[in-house]
C-alpha atoms as a PDB file:
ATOM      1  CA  UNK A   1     188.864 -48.446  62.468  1.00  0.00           C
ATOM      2  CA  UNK A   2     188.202 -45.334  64.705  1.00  0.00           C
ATOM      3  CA  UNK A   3     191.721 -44.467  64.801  1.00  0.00           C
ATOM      4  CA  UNK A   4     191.529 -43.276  61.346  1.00  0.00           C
ATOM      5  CA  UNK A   5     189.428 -40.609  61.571  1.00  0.00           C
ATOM      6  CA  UNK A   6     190.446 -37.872  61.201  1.00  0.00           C
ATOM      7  CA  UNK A   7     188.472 -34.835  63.166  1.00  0.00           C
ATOM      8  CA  UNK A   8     187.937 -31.430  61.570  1.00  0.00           C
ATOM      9  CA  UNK A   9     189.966 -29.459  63.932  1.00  0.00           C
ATOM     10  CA  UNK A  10     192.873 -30.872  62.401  1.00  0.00           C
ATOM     11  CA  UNK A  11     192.577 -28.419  59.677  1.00  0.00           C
ATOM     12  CA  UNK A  12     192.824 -25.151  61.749  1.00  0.00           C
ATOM     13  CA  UNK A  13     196.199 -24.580  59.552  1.00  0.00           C
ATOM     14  CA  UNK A  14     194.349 -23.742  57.020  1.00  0.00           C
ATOM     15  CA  UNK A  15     192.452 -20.988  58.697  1.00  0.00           C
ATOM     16  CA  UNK A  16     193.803 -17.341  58.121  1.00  0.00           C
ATOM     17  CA  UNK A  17     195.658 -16.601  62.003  1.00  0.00           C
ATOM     18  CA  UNK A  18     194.198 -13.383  61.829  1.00  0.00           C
ATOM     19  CA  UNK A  19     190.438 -15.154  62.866  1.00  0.00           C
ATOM     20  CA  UNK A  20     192.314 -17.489  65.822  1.00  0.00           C
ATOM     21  CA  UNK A  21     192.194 -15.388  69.015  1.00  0.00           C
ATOM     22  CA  UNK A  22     195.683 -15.925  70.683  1.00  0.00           C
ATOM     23  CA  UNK A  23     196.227 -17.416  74.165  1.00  0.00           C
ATOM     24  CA  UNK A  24     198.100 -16.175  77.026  1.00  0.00           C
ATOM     25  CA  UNK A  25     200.845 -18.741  76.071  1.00  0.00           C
ATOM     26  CA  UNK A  26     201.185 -17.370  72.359  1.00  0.00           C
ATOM     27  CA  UNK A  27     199.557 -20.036  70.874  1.00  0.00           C
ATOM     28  CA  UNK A  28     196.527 -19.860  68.518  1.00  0.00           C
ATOM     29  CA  UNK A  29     192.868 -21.092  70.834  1.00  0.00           C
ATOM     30  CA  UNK A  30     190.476 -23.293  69.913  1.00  0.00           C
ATOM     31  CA  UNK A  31     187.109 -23.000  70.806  1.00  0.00           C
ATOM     32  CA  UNK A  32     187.310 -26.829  72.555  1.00  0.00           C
ATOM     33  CA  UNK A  33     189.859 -25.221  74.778  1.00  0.00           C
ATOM     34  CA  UNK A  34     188.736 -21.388  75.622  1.00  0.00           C
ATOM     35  CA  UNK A  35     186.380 -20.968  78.312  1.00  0.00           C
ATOM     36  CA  UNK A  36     186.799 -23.672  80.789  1.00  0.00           C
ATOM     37  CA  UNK A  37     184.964 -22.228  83.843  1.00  0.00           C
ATOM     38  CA  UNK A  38     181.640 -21.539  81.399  1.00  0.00           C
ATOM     39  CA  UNK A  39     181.916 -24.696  79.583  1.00  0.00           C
ATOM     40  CA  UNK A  40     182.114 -26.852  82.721  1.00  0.00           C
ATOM     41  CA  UNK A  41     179.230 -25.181  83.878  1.00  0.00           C
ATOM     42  CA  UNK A  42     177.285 -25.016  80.865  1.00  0.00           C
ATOM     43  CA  UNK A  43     177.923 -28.822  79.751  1.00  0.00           C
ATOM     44  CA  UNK A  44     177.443 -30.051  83.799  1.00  0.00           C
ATOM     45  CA  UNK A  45     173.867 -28.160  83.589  1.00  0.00           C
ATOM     46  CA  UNK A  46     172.800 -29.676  80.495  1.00  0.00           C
ATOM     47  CA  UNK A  47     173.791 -33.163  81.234  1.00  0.00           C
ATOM     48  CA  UNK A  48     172.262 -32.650  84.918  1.00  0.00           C
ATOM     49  CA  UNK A  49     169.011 -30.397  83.360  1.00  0.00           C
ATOM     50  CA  UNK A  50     168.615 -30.551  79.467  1.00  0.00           C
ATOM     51  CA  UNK A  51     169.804 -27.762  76.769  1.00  0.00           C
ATOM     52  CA  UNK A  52     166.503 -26.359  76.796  1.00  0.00           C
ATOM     53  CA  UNK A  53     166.851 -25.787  80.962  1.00  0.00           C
ATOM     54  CA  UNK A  54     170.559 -24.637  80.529  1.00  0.00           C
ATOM     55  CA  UNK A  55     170.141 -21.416  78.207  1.00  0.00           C
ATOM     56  CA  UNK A  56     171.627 -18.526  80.389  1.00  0.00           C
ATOM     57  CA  UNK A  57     174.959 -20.725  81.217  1.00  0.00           C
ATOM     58  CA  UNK A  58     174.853 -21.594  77.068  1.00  0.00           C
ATOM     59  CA  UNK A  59     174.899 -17.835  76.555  1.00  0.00           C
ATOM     60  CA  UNK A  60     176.886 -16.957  78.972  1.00  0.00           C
ATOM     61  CA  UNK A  61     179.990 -19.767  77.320  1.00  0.00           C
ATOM     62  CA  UNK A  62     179.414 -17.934  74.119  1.00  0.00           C
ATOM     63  CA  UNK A  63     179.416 -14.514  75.122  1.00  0.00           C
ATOM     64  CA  UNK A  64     182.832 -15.804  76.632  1.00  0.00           C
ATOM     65  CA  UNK A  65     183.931 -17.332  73.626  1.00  0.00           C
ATOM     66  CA  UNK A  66     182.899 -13.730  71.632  1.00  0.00           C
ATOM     67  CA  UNK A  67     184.667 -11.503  74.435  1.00  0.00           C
ATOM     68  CA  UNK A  68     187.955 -13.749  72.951  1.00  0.00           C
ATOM     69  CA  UNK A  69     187.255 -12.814  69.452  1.00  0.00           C
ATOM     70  CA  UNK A  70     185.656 -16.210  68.163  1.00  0.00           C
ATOM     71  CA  UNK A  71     182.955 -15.916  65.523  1.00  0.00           C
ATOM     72  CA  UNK A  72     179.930 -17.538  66.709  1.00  0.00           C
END
């Protein structure tokens, strides 16, 4: 029954392009996607230390994500 669901990112069609930053291939980003080096960090600290131990590599993903012109 999982295999039905469908996820919200599915739906990024939708979205004016002018919001999606752009890759270096062309292609349109997605926030899943942008900022590997941060969100390996961030995500290995709060698994390893708890969100509330992990703020400054949090902040630091989303000022990445920001510096690529998402909206968070």
């Amino acid at each position: 029954a999982t295999a039905t669901m469908a996820t919200p990112d599915k739906t990024t069609s939708s979205a004016p392009a002018s919001n999606v930053p752009i890759g270096k291939d062309g292609k349109p980003l997605k926030p899943c996607c942008a900022c590997p080096e941060t969100k390996r960090t961030r995500d290995q600290c709060v698994l390893n230390n708890g969100e509330e131990n992990c703020l400054e590599m949090i902040k630091a993903h989303q000022q990445c994500l920001r510096d690529l012109g998402f909206k968070i």
